[in-house]
PDB file of N, CA and C in Angstrom:
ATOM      1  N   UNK A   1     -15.361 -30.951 -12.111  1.00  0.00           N
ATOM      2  CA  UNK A   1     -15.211 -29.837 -13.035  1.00  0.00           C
ATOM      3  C   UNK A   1     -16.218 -28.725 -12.731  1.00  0.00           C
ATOM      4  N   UNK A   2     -17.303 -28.900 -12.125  1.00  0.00           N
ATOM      5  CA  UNK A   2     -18.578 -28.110 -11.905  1.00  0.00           C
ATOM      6  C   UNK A   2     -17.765 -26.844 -10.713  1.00  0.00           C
ATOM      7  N   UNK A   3     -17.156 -27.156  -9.429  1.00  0.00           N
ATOM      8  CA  UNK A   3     -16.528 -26.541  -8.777  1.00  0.00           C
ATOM      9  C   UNK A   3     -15.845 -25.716  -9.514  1.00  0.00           C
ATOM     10  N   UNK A   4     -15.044 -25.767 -10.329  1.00  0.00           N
ATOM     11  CA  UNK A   4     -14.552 -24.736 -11.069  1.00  0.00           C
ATOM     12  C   UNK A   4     -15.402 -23.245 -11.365  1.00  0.00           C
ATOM     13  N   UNK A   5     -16.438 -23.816 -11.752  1.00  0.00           N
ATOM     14  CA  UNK A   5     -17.725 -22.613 -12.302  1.00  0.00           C
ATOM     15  C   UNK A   5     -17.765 -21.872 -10.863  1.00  0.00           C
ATOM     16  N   UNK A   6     -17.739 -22.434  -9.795  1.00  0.00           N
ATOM     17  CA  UNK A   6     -17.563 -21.645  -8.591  1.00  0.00           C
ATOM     18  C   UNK A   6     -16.671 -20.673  -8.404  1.00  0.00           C
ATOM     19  N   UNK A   7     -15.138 -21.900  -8.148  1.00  0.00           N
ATOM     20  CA  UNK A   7     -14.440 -21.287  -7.439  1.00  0.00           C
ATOM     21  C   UNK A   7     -13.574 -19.933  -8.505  1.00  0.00           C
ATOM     22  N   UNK A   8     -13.923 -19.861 -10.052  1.00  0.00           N
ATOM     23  CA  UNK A   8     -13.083 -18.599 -10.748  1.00  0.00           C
ATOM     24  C   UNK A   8     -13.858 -17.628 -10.434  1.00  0.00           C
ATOM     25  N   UNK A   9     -15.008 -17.589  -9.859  1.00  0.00           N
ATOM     26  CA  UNK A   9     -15.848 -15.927  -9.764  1.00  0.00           C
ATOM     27  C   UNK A   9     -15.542 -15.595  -8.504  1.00  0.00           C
ATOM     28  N   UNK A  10     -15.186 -16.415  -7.430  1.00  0.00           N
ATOM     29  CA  UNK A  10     -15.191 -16.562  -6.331  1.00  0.00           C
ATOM     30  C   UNK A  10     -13.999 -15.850  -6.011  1.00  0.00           C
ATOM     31  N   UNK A  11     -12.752 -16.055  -6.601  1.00  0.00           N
ATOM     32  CA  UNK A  11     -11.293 -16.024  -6.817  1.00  0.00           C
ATOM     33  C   UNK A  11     -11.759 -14.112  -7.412  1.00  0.00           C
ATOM     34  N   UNK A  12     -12.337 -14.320  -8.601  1.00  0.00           N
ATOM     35  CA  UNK A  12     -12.127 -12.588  -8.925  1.00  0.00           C
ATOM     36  C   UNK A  12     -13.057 -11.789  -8.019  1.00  0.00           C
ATOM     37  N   UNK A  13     -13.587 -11.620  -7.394  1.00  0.00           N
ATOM     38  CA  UNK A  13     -14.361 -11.147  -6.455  1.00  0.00           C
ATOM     39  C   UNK A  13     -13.641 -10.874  -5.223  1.00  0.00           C
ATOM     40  N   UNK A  14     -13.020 -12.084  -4.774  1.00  0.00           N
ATOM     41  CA  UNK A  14     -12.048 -11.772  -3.659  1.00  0.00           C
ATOM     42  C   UNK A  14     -10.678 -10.884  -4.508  1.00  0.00           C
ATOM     43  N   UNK A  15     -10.370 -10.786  -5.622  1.00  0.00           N
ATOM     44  CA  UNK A  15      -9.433  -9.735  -6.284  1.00  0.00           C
ATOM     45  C   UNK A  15      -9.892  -8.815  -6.236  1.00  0.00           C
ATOM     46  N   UNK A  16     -10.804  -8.383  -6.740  1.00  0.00           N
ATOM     47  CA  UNK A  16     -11.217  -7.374  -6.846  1.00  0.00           C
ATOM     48  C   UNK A  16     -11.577  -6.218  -5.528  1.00  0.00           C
ATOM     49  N   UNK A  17     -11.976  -7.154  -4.315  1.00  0.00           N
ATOM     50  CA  UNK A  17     -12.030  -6.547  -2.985  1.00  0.00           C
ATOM     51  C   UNK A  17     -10.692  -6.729  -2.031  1.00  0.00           C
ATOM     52  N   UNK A  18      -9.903  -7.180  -2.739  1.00  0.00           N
ATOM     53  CA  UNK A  18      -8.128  -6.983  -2.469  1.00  0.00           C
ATOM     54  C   UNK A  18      -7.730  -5.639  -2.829  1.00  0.00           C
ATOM     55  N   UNK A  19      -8.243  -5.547  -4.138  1.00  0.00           N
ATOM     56  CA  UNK A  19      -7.415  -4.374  -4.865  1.00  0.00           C
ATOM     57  C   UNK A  19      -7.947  -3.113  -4.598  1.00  0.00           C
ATOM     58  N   UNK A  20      -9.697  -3.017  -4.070  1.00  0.00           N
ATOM     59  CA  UNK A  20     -10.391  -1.719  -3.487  1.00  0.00           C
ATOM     60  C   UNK A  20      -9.613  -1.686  -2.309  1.00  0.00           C
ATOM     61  N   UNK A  21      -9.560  -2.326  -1.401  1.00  0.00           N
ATOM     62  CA  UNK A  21      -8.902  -1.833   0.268  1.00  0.00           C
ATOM     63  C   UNK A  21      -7.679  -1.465   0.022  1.00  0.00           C
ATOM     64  N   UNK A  22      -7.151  -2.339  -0.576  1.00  0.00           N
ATOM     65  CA  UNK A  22      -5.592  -1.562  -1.264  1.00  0.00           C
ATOM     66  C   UNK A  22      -5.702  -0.083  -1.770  1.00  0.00           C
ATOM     67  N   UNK A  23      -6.614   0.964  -2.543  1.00  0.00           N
ATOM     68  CA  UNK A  23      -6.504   1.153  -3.069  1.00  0.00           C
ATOM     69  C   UNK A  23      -7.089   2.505  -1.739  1.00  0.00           C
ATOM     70  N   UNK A  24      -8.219   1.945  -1.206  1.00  0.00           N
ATOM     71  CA  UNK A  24      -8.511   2.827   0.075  1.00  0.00           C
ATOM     72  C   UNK A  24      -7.562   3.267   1.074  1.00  0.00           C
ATOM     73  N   UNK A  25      -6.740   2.238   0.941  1.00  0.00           N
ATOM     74  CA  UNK A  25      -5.642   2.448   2.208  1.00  0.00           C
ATOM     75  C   UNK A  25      -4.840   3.592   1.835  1.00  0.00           C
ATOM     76  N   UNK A  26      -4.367   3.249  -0.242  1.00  0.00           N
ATOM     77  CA  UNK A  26      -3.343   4.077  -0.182  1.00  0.00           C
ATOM     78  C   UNK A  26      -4.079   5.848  -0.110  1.00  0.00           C
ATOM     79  N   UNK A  27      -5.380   5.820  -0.375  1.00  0.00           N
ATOM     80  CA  UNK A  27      -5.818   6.713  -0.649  1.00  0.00           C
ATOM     81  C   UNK A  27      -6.236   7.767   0.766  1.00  0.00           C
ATOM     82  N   UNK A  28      -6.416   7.114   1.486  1.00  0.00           N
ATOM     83  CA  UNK A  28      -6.429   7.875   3.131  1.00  0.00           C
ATOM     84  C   UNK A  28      -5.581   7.719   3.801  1.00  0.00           C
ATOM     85  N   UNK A  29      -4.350   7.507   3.482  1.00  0.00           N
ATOM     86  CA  UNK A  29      -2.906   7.663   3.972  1.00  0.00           C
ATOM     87  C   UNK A  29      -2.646   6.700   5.167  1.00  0.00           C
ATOM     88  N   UNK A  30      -2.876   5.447   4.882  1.00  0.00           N
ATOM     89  CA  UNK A  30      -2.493   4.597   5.917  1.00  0.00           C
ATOM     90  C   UNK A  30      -1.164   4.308   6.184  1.00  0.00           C
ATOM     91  N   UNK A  31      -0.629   4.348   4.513  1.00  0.00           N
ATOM     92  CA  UNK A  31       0.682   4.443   4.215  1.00  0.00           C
ATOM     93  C   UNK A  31       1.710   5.368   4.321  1.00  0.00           C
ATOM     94  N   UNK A  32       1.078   6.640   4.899  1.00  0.00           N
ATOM     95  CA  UNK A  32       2.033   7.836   4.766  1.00  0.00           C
ATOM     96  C   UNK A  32       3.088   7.291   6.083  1.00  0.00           C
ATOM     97  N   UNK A  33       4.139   7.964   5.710  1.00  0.00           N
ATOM     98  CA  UNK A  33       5.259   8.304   6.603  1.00  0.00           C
ATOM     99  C   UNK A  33       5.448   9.319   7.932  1.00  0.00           C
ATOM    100  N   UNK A  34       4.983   8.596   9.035  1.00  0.00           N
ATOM    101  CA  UNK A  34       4.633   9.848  10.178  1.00  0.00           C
ATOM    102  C   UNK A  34       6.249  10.319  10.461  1.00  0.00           C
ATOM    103  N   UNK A  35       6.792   9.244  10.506  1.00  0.00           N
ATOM    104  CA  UNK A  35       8.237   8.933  11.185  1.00  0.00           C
ATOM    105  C   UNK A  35       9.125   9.539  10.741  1.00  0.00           C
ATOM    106  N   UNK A  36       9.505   9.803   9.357  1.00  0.00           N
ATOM    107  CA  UNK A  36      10.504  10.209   8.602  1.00  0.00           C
ATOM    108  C   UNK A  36      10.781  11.390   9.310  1.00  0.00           C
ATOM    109  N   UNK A  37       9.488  12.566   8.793  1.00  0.00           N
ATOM    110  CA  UNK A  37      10.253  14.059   9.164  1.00  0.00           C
ATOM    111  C   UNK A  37      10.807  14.404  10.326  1.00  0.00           C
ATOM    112  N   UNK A  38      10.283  13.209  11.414  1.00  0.00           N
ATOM    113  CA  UNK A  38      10.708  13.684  12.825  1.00  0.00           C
ATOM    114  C   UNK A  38      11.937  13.147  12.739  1.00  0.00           C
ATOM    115  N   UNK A  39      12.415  12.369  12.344  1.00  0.00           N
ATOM    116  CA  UNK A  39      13.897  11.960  11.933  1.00  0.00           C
ATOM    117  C   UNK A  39      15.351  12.255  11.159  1.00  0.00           C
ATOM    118  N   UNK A  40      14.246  13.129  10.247  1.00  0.00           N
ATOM    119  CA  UNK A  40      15.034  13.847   9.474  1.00  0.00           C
ATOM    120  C   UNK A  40      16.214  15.221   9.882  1.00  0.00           C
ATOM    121  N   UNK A  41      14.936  15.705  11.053  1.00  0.00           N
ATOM    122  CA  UNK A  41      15.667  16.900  11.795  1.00  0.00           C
ATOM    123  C   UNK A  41      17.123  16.367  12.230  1.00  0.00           C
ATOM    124  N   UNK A  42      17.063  15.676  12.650  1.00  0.00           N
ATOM    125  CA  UNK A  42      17.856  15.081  13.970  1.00  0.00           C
ATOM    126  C   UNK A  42      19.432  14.673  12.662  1.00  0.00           C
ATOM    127  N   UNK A  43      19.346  14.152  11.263  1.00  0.00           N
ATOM    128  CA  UNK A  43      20.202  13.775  10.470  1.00  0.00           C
ATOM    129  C   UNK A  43      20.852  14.680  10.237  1.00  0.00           C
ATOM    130  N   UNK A  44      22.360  14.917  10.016  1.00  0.00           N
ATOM    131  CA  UNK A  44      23.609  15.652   9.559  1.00  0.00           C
ATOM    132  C   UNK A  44      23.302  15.736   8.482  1.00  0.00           C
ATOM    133  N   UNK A  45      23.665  16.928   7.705  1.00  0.00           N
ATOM    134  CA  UNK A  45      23.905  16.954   5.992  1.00  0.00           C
ATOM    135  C   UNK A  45      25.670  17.388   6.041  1.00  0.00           C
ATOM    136  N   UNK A  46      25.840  16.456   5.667  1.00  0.00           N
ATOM    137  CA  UNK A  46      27.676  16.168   5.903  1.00  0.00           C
ATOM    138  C   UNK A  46      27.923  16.454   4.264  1.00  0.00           C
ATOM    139  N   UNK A  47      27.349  16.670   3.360  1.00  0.00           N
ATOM    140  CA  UNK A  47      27.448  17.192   1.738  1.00  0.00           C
ATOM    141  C   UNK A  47      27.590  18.264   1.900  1.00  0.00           C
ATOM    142  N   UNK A  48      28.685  18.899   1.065  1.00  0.00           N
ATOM    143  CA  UNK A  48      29.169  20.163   0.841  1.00  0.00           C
ATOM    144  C   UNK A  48      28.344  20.424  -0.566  1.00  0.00           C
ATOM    145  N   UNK A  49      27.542  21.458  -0.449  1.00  0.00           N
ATOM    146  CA  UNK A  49      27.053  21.732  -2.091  1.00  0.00           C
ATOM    147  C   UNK A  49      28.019  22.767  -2.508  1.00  0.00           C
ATOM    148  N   UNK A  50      28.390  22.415  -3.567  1.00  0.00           N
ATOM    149  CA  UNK A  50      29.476  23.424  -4.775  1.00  0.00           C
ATOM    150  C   UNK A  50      28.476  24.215  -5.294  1.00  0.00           C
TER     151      UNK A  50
END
């Protein structure tokens, strides 16, 4: 039972430095989309706007 007293601080600590890099990544654009716009050119707009 003593392990326990360990391993729950242990557990939120490693959450908590999950959720900063997560949070860095999204924030300096690791996630952005390089790909799309160069792709986009190249797509038909086959929609007629009324």
């Amino acid at each position: 039972m003593d392990i326990i007293y360990l391993l729950i601080p242990i557990s939120l600590v490693l959450v908590v430095i999950i959720v900063a890099v997560l949070f860095w990544a999204v924030r300096s654009g690791q996630y952005d989309d390089m790909e799309g716009p160069r792709h986009h050119i190249l797509m038909d707009d086959d929609e007629v706007e009324k």
